[in-house]
N, C-alpha and C. Protein backbone atom coordinates (compact mmCIF):
# COMPACT_ATOMS: atom_id res chain seq x y z
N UNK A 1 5.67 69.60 47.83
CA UNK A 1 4.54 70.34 47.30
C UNK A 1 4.78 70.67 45.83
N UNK A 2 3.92 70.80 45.07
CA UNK A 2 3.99 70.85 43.39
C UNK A 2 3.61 72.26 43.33
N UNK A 3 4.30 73.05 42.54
CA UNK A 3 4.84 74.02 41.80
C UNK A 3 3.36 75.06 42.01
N UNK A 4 2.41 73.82 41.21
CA UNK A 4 1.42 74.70 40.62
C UNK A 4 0.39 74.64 41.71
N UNK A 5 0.67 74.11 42.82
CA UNK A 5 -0.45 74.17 43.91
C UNK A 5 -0.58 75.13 44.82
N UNK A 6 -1.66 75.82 44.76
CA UNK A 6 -1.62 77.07 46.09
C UNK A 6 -2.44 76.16 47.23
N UNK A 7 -2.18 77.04 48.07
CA UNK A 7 -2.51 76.66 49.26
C UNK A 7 -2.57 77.74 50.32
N UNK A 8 -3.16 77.84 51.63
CA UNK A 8 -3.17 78.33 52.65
C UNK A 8 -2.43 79.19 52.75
N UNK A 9 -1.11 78.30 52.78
CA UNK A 9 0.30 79.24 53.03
C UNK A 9 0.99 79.80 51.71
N UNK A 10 0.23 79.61 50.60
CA UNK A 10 0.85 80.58 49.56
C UNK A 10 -0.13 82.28 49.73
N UNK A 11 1.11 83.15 49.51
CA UNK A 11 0.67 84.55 50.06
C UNK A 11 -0.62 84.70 48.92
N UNK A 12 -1.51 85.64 49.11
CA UNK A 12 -2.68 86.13 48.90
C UNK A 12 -2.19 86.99 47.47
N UNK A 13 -1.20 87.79 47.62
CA UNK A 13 -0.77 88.50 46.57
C UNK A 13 -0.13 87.85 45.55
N UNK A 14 0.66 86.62 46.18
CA UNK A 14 1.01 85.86 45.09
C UNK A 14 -0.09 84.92 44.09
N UNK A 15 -0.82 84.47 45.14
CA UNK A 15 -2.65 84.01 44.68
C UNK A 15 -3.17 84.58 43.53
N UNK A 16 -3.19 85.56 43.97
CA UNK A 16 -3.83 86.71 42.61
C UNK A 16 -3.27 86.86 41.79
N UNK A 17 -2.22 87.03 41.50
CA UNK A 17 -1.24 87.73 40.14
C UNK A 17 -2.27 86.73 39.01
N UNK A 18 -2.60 88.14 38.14
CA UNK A 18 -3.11 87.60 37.19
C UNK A 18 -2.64 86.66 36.23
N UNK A 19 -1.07 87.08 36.03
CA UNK A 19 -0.27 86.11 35.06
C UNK A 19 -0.33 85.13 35.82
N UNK A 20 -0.09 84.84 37.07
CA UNK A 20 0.55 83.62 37.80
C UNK A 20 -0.87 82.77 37.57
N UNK A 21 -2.28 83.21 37.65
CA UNK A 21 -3.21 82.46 37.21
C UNK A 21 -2.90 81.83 35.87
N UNK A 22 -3.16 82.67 35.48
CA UNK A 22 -3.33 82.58 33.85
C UNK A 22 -2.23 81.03 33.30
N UNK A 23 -0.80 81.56 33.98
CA UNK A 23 0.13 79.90 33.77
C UNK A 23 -0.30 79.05 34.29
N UNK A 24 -0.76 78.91 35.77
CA UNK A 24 -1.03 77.78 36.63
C UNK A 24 -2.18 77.26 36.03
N UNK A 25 -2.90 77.91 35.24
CA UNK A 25 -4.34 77.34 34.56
C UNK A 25 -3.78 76.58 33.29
N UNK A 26 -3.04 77.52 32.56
CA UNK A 26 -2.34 77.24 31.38
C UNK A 26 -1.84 75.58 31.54
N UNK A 27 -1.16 75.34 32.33
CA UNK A 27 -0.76 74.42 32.62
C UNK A 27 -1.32 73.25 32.80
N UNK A 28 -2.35 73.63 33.71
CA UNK A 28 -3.35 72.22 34.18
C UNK A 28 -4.31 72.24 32.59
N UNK A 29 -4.66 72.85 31.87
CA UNK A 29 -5.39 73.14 30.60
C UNK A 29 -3.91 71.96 29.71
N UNK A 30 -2.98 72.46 29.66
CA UNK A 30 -2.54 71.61 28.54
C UNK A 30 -1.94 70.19 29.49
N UNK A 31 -1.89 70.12 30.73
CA UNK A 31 -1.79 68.63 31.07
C UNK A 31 -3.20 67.78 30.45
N UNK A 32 -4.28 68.15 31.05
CA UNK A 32 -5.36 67.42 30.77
C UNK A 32 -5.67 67.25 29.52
N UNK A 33 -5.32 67.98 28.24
CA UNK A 33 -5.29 67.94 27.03
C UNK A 33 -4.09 67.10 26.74
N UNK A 34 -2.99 67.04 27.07
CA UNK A 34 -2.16 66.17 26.68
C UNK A 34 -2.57 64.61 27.20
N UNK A 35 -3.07 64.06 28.43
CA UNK A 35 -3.06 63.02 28.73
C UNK A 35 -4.43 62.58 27.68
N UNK A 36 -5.35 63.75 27.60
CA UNK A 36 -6.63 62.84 27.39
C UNK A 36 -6.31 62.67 25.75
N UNK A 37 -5.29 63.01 24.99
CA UNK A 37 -5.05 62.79 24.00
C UNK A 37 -4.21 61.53 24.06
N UNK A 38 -3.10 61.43 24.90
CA UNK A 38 -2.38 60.24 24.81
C UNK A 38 -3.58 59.12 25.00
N UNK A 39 -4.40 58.75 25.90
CA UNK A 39 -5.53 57.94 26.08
C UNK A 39 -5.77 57.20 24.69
N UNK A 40 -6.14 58.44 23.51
CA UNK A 40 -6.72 58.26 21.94
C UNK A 40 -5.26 58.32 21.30
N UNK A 41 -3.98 57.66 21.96
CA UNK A 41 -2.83 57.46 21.53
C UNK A 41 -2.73 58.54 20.43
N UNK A 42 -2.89 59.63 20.84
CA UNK A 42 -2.34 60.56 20.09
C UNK A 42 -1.68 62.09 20.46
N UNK A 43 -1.42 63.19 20.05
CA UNK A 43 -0.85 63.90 20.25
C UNK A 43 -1.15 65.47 19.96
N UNK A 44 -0.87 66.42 20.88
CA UNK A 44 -1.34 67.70 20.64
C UNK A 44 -1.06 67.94 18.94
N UNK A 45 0.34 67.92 18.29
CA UNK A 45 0.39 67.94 17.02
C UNK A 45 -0.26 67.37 16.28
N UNK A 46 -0.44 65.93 16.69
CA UNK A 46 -1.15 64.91 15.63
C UNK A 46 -2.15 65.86 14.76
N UNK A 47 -3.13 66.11 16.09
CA UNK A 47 -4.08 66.84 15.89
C UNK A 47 -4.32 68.26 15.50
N UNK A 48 -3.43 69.21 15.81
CA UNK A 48 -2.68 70.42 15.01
C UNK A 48 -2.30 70.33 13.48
N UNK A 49 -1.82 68.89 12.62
CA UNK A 49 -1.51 68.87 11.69
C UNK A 49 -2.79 68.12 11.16
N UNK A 50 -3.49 67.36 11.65
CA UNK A 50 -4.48 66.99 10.83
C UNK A 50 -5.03 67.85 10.53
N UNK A 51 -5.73 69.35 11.56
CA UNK A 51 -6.37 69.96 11.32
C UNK A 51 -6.12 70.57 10.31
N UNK A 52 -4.91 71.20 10.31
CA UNK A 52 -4.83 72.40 9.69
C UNK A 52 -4.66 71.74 7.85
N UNK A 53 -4.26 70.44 7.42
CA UNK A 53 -4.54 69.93 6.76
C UNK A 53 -5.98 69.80 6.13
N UNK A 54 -7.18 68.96 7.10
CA UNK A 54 -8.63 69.71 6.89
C UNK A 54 -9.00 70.69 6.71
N UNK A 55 -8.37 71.53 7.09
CA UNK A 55 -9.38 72.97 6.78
C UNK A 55 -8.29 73.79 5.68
N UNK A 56 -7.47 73.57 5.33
CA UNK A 56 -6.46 74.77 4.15
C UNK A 56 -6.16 73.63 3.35
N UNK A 57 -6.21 72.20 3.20
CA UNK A 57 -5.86 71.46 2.02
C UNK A 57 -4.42 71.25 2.39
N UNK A 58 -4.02 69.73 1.15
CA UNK A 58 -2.46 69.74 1.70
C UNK A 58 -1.49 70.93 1.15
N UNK A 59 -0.36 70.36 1.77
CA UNK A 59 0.59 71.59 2.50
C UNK A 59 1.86 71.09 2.24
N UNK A 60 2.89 72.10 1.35
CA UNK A 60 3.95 71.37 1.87
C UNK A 60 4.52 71.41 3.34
N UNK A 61 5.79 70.69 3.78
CA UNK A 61 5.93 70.70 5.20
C UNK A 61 6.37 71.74 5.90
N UNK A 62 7.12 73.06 4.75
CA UNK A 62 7.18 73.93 5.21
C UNK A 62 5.61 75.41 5.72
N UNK A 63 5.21 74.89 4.79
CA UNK A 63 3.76 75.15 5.03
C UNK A 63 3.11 74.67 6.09
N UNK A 64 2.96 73.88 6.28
CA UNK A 64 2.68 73.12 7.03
C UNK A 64 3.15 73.19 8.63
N UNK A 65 4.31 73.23 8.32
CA UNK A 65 4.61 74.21 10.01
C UNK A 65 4.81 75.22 10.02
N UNK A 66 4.37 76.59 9.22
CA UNK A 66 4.34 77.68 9.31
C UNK A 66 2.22 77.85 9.84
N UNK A 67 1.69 76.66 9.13
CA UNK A 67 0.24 77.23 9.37
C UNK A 67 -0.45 76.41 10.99
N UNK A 68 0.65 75.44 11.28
CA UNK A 68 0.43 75.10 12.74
C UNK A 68 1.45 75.93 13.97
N UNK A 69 2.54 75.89 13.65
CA UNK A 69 3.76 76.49 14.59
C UNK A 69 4.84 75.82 15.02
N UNK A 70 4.38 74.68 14.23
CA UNK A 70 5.45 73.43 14.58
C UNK A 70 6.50 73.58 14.36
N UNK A 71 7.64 73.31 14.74
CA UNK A 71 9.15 73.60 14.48
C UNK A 71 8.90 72.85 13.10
N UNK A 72 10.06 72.80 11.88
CA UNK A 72 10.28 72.10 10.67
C UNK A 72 10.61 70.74 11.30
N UNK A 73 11.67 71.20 11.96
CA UNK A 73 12.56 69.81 12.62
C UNK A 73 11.58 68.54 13.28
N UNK A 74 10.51 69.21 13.85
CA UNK A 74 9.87 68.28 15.12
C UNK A 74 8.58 67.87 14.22
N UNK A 75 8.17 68.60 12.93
CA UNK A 75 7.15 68.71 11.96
C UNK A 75 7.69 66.72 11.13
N UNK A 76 8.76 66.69 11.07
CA UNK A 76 9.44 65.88 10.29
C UNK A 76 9.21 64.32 10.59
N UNK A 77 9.59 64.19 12.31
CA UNK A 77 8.92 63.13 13.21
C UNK A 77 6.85 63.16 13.16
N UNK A 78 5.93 64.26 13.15
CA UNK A 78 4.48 64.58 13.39
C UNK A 78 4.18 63.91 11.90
N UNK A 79 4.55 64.07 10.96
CA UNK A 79 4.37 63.67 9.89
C UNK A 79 4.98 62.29 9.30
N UNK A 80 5.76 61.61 9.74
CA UNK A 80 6.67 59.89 9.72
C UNK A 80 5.31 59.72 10.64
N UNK A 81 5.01 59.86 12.13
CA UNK A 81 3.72 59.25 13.06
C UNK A 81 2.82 58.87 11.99
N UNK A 82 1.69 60.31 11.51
CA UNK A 82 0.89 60.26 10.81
C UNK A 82 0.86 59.36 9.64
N UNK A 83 2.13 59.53 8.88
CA UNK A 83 1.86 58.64 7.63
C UNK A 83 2.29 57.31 8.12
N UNK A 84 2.92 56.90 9.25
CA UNK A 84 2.54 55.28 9.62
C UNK A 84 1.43 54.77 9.65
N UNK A 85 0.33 55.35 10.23
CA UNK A 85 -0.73 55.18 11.09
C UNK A 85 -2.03 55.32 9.74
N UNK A 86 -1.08 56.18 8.80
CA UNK A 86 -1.93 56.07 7.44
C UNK A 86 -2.70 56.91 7.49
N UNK A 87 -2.66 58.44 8.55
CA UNK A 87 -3.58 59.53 8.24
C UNK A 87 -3.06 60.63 7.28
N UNK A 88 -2.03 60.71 6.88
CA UNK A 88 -1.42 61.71 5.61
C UNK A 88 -0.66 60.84 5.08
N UNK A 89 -0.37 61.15 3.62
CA UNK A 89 0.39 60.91 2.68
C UNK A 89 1.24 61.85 2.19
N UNK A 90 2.09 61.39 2.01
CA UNK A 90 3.69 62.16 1.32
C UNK A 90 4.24 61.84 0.05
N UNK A 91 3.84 62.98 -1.05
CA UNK A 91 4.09 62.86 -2.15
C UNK A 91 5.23 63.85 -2.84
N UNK A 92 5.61 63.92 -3.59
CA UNK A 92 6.44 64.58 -4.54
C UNK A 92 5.40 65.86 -4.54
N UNK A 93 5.89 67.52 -4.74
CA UNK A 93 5.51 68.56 -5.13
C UNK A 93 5.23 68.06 -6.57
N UNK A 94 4.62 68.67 -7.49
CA UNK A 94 4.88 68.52 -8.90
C UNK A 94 5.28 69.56 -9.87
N UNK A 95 5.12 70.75 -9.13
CA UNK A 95 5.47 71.65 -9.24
C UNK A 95 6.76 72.14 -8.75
N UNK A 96 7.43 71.25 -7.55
CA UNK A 96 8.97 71.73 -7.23
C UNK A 96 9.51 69.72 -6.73
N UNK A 97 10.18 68.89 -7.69
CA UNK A 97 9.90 67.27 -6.96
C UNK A 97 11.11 67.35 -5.45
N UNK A 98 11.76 68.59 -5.67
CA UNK A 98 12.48 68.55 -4.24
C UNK A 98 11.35 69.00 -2.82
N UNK A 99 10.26 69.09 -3.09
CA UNK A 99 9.50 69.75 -1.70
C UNK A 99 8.55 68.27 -2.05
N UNK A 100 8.10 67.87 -0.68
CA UNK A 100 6.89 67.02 -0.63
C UNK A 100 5.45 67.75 -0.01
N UNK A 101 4.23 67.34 -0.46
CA UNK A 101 3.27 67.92 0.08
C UNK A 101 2.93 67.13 0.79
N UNK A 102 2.13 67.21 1.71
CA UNK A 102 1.34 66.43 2.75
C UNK A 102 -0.25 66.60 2.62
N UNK A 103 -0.85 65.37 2.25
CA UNK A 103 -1.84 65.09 2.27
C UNK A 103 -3.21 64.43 3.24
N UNK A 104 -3.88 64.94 3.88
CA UNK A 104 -5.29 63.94 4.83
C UNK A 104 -5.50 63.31 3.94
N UNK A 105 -5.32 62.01 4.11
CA UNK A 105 -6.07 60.63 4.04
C UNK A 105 -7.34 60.31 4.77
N UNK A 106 -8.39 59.51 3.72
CA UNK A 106 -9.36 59.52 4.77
C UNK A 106 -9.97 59.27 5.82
N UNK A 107 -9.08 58.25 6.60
CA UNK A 107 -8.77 57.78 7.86
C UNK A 107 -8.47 58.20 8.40
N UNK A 108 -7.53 59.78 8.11
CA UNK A 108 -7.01 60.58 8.96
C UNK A 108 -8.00 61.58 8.59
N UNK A 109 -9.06 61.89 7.79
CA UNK A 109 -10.11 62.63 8.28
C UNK A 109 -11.01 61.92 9.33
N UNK A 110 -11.51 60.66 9.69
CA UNK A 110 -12.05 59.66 10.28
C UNK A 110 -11.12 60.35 11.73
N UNK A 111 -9.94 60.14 11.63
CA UNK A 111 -9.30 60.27 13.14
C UNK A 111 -9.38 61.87 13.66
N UNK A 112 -9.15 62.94 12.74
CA UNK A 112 -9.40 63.58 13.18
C UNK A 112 -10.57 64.51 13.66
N UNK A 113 -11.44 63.52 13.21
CA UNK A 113 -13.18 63.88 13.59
C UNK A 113 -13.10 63.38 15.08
N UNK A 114 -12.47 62.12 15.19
CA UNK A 114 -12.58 61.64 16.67
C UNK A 114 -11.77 62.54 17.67
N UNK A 115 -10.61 63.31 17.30
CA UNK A 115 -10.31 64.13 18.21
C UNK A 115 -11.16 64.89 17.99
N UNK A 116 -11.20 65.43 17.37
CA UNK A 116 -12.40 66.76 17.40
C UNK A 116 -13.19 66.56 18.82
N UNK A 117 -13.98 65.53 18.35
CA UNK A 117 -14.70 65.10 19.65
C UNK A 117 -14.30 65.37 20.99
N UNK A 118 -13.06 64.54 20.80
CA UNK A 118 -12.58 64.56 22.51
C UNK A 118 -11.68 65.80 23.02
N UNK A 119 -11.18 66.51 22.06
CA UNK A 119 -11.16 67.40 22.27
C UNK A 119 -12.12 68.42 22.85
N UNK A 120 -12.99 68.83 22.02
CA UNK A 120 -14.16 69.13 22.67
C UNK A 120 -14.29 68.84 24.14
N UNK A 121 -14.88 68.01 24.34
CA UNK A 121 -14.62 67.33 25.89
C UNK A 121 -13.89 67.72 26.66
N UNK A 122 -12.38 67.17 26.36
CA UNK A 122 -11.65 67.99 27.01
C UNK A 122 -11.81 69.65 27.42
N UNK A 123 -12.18 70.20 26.36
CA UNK A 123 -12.40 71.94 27.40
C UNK A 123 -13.61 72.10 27.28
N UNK A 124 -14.75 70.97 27.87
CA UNK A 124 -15.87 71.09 28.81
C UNK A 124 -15.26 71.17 30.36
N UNK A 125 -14.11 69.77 30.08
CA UNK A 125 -13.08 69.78 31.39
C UNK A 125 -12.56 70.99 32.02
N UNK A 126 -11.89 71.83 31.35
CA UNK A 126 -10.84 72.31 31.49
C UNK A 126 -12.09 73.50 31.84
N UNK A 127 -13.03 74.30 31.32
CA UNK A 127 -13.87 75.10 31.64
C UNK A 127 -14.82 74.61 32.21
N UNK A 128 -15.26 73.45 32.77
CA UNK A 128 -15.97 73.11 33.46
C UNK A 128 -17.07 74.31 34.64
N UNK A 129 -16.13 75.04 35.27
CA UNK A 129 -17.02 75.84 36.23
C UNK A 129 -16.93 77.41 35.55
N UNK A 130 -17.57 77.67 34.44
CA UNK A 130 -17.82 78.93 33.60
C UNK A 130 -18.66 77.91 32.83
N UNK A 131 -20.24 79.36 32.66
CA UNK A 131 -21.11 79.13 32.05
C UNK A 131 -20.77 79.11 31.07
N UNK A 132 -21.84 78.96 29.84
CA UNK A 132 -21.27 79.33 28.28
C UNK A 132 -21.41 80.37 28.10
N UNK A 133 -21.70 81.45 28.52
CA UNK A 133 -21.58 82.96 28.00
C UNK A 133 -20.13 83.19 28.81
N UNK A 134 -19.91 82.97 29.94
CA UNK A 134 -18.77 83.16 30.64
C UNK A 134 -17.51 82.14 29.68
N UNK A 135 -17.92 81.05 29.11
CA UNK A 135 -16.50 80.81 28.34
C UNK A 135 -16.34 81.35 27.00
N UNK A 136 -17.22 81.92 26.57
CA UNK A 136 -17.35 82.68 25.19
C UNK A 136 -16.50 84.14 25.77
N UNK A 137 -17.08 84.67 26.79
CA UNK A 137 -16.12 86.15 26.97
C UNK A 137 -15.02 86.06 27.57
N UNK A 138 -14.74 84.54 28.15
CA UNK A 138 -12.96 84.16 28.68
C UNK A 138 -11.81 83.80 27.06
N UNK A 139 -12.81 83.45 26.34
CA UNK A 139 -12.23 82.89 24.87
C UNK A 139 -11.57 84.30 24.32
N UNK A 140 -12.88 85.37 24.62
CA UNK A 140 -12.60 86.48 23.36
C UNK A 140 -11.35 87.08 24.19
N UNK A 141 -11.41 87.17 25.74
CA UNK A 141 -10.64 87.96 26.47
C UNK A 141 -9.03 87.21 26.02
N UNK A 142 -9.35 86.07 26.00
CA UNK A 142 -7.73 85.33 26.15
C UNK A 142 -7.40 85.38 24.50
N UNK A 143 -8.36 85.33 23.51
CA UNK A 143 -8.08 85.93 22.40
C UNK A 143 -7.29 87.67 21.54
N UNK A 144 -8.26 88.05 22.64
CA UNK A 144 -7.63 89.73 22.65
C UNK A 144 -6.07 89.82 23.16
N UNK A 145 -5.91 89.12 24.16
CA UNK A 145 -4.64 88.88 25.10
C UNK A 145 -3.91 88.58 24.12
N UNK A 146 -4.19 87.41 23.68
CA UNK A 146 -2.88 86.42 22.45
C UNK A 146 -2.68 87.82 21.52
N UNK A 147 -3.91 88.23 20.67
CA UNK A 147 -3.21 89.32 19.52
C UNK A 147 -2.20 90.38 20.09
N UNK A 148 -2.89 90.98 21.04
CA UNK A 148 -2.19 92.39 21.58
C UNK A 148 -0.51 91.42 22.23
N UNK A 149 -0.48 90.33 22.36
CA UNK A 149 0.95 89.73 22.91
C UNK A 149 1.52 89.12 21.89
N UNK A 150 1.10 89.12 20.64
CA UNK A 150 2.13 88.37 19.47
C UNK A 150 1.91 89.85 18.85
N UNK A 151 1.99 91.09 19.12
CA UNK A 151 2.41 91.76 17.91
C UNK A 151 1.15 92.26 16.64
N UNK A 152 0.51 91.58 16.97
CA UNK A 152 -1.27 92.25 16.44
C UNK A 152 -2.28 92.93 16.61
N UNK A 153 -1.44 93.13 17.73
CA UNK A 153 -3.27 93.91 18.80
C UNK A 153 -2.57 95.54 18.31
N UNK A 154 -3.62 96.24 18.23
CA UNK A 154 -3.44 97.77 17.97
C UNK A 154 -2.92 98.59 19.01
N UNK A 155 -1.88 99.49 18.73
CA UNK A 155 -1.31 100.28 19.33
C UNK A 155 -1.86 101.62 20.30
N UNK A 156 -1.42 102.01 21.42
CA UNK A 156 -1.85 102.74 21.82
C UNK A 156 -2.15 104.03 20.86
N UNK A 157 -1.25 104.60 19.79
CA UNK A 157 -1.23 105.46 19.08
C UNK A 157 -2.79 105.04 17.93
N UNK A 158 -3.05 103.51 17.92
CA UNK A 158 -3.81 103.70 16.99
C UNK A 158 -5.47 103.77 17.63
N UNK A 159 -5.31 103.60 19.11
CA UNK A 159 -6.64 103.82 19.55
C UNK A 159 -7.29 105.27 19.48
């Protein structure tokens, strides 16, 4: 039996635990996002670094995995992918020639429009049975969750 499967004989109390949802969803949410990305031979990062490239401009790499979350180390391999494939370029800082910036190329704006897409898709999947007002107030809820659990959300003292 697999980990994340309830069943009959899994207890009722264990069923419920809100966290225990919340992972077991978590989970099936980033399997189906990972495969349906491998499909478009690509990768949760791929697409993490294109973005964040599109929308803040290039970056050096330390930048660059400070504005996605990417380790430096694992940032190093996401960025060799990309600039094979010819969606960023790697140039000299000019301002420091020991740092390189990372640049979207426009093919790698082209590619990352196509994830966009399927992305998308993907969490039609993944939310499939919640309306759209119901995934708009699961978004803000699991949004509120993330701040108040990294250290952002306001303190009891400040309510």
């Amino acid at each position: 039996m697999n980990m994340t499967d309830d069943t009959p004989a899994t207890p009722v109390s264990l069923r419920l635990l809100p966290s225990r949802m919340l992972s077991l969803v978590a989970m099936h949410s980033d399997r189906l996002v990972s495969e349906g990305l491998a499909r478009a031979d690509a990768r949760k990062w791929h697409y993490a670094a294109l973005v964040a490239l599109r929308e803040a401009g290039p970056a050096s790499q330390a930048e660059l995995s400070r504005r996605t979350g990417i380790y430096r180390s694992d940032l190093v391999a996401v960025i060799n992918e990309l600039a094979e494939r010819g969606f960023v370029e790697r140039a000299p800082d000019p301002a420091d020639r020991r740092r390189n910036v990372i640049t979207i190329t426009p093919e790698g704006l082209r590619h990352v429009r196509r994830l966009h897409t399927l992305i998308a898709g993907l969490q039609d999947d993944v939310l499939a049975p919640l309306s759209q007002p119901e995934r708009e107030q699961f978004s803000a809820f699991l949004a509120r969750l993330l701040e108040h659990h990294s250290g952002r959300g306001s303190s009891p003292e400040q309510d």
